[in-house]
N, C-alpha and C. Protein backbone atom coordinates (compact mmCIF):
# COMPACT_ATOMS: atom_id res chain seq x y z
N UNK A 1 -25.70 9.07 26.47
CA UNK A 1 -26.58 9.03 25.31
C UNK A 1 -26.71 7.58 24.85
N UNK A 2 -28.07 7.09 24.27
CA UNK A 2 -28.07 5.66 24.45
C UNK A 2 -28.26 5.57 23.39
N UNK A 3 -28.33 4.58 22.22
CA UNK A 3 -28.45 4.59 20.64
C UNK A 3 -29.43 3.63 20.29
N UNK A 4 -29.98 4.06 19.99
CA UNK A 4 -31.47 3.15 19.15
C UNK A 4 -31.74 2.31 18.20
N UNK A 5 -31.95 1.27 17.50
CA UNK A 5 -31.41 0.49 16.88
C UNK A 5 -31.85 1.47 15.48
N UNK A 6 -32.41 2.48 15.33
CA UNK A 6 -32.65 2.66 14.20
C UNK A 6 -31.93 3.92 13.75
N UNK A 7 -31.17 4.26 14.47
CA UNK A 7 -30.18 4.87 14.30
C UNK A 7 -28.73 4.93 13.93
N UNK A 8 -28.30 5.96 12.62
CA UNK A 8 -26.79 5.23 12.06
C UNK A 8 -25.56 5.89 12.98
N UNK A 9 -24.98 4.28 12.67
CA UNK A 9 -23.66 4.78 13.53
C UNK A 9 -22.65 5.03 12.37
N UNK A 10 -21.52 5.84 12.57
CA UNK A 10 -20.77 5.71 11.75
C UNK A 10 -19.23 5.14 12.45
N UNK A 11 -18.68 4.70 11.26
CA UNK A 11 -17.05 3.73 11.46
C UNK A 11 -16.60 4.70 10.32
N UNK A 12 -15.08 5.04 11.20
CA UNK A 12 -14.04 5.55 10.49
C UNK A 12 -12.91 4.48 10.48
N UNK A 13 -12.53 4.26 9.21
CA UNK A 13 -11.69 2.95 8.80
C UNK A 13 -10.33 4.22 9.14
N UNK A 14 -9.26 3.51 10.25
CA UNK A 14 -7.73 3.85 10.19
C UNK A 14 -7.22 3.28 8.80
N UNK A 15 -7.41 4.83 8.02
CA UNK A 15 -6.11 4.87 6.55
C UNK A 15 -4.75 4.73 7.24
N UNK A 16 -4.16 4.16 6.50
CA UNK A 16 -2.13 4.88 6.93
C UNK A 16 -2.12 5.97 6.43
N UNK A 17 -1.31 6.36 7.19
CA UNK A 17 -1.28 8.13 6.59
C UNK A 17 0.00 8.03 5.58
N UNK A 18 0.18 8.86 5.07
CA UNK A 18 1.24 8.82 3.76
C UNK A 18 2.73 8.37 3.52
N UNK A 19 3.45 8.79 5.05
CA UNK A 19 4.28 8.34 5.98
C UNK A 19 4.51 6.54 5.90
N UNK A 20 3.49 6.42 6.15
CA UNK A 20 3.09 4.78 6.62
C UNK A 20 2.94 4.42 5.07
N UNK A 21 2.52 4.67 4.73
CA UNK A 21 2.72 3.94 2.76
C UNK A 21 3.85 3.83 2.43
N UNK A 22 4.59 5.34 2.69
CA UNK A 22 5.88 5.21 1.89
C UNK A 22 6.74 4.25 2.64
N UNK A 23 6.62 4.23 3.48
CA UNK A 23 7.53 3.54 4.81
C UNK A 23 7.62 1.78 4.48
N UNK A 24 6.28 1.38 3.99
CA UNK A 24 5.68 0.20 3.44
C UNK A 24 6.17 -0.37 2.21
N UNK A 25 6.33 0.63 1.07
CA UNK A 25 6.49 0.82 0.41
C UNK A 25 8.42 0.76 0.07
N UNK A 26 9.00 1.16 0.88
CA UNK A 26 10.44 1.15 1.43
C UNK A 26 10.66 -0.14 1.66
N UNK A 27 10.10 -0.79 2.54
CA UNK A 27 10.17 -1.93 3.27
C UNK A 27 9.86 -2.98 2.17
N UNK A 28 8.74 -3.09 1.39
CA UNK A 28 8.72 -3.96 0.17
C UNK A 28 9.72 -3.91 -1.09
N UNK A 29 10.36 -2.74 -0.90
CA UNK A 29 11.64 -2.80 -2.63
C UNK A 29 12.48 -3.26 -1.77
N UNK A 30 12.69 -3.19 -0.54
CA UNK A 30 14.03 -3.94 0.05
C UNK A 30 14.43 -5.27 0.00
N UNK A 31 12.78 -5.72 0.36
CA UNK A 31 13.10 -7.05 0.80
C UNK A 31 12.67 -8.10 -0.58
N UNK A 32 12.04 -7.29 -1.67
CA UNK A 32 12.21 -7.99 -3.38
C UNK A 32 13.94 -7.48 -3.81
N UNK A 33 14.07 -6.93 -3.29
CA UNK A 33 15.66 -6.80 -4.33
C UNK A 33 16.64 -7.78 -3.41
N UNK A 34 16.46 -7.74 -1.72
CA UNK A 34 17.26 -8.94 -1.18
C UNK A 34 17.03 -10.22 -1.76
N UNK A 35 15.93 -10.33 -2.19
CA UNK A 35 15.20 -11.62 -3.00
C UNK A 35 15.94 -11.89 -4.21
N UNK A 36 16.47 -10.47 -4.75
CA UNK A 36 16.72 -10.83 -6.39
C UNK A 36 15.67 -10.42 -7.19
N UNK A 37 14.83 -9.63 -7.00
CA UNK A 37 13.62 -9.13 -7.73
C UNK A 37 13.86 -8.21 -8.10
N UNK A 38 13.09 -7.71 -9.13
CA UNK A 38 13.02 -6.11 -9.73
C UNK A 38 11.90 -5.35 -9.15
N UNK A 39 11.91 -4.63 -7.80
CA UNK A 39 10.83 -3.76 -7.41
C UNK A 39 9.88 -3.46 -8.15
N UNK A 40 10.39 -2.28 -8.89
CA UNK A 40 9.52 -2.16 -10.33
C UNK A 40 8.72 -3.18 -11.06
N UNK A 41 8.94 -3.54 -11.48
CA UNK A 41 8.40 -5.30 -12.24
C UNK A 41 7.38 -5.68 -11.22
N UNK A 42 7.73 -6.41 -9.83
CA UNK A 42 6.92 -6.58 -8.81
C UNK A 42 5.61 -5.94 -8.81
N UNK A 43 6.01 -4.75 -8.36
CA UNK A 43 4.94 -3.90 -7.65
C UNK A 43 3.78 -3.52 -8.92
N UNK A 44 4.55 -3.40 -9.87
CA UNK A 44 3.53 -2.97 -11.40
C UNK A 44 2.46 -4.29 -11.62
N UNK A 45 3.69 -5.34 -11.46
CA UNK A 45 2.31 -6.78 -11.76
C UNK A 45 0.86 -6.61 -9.88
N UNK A 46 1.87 -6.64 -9.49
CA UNK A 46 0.61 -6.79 -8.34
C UNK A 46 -0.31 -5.43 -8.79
N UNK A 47 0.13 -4.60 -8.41
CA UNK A 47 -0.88 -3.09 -8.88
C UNK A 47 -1.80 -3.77 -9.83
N UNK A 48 -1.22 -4.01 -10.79
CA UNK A 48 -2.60 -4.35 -12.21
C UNK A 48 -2.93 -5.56 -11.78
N UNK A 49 -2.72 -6.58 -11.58
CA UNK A 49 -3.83 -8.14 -10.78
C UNK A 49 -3.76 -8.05 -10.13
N UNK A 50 -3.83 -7.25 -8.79
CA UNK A 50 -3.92 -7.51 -7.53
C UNK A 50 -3.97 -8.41 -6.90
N UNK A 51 -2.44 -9.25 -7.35
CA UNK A 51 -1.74 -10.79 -7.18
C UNK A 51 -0.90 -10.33 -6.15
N UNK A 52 -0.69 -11.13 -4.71
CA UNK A 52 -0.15 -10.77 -3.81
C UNK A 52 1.17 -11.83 -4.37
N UNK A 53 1.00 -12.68 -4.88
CA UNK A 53 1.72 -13.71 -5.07
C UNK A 53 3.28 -13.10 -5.69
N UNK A 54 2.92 -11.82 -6.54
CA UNK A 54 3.90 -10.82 -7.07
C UNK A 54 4.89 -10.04 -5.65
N UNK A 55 4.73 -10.42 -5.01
CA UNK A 55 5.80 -9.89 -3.43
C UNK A 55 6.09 -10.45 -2.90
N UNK A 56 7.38 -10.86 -2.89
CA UNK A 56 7.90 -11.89 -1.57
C UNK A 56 7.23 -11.60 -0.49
N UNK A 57 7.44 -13.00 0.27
CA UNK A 57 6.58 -13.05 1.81
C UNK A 57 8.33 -12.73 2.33
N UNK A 58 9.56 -12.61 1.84
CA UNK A 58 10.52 -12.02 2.38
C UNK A 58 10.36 -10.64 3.70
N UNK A 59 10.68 -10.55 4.50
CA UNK A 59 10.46 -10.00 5.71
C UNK A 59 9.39 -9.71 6.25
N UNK A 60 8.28 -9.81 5.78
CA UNK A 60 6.49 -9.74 5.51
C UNK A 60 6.27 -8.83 4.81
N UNK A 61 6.82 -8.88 3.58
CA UNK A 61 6.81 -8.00 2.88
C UNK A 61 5.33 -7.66 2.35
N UNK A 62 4.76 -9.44 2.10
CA UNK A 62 3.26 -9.27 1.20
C UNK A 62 2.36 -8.94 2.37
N UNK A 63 2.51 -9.39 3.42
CA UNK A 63 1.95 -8.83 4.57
C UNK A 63 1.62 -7.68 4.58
N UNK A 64 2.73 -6.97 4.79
CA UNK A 64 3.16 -5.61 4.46
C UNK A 64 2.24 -4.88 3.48
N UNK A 65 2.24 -4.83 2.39
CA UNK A 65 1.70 -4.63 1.19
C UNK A 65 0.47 -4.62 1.38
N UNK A 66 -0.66 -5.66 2.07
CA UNK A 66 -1.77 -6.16 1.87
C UNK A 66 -2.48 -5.41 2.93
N UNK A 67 -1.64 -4.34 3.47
CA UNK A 67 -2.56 -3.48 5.03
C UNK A 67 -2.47 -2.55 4.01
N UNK A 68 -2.38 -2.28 2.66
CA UNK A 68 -2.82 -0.45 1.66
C UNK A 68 -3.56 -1.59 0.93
N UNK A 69 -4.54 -0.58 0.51
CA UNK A 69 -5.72 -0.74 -0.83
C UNK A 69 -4.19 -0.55 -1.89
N UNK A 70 -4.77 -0.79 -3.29
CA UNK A 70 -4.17 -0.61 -4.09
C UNK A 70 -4.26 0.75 -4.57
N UNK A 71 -5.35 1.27 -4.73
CA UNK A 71 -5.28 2.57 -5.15
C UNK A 71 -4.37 4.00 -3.95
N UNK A 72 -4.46 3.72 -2.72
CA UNK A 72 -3.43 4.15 -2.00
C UNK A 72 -2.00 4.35 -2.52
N UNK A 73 -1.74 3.06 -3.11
CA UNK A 73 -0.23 2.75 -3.11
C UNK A 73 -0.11 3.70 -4.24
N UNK A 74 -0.97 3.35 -5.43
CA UNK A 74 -0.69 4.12 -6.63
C UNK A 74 -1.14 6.19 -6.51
N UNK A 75 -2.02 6.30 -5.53
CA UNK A 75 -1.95 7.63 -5.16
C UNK A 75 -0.44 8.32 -4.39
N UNK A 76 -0.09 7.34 -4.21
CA UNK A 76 1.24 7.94 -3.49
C UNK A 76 2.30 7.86 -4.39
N UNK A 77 2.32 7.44 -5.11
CA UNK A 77 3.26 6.73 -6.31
C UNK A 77 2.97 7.85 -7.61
N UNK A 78 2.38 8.39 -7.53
CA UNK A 78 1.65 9.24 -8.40
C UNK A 78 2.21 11.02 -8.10
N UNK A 79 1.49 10.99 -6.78
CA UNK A 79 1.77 12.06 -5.73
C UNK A 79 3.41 12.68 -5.95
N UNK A 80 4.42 11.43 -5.73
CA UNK A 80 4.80 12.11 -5.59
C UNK A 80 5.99 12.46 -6.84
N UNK A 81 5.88 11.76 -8.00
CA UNK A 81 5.78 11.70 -9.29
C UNK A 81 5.89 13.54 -9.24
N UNK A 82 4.23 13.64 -8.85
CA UNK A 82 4.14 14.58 -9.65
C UNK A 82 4.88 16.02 -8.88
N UNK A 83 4.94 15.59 -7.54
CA UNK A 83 5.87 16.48 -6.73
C UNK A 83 7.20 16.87 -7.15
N UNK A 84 7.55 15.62 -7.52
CA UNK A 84 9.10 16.17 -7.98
C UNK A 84 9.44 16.81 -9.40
N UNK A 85 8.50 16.45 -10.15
CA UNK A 85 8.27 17.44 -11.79
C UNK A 85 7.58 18.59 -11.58
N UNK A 86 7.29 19.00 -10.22
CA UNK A 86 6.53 20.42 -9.94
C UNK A 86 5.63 20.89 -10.43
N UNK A 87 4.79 19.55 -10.92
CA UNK A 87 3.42 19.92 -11.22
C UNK A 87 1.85 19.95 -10.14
């Protein structure tokens, strides 16, 4: 089948799957608290300015961080919040 220029293609962007956030997510409180950081503190300032500068480059951590959207991180953060209060 040959495609026509006036025809739409579509792109499916590879999400991480939830696994892969939390996993990310693991990997970034580790390597701010080897730092001497407060995870918490961290991750709250980047979330609201979406300042990478708020995550150590400690193990690639901001690296790390910067392959989730922000709203990802906080859907999972949320998720599972609400999982464990059984709502």
């Amino acid at each position: 089948m040959s495609l026509h220029m006036d025809d739409t293609r579509e792109f499916a962007a590879q999400l991480p799957s939830k696994n892969e956030v939390s996993a990310i997510l693991r990997h970034v409180c580790r390597a701010l608290r080897e730092n001497g950081y407060n995870p918490l503190d961290q991750i709250v300032g980047y979330l609201i300015s979406g300042d990478p500068t708020y995550i150590t480059n400690h193990q690639n951590a901001r690296l790390m961080i910067r392959q989730l959207e922000r709203d990802q991180i906080l859907d999972e953060l949320v998720h599972d919040y609400l999982e464990r209060e059984g709502i």
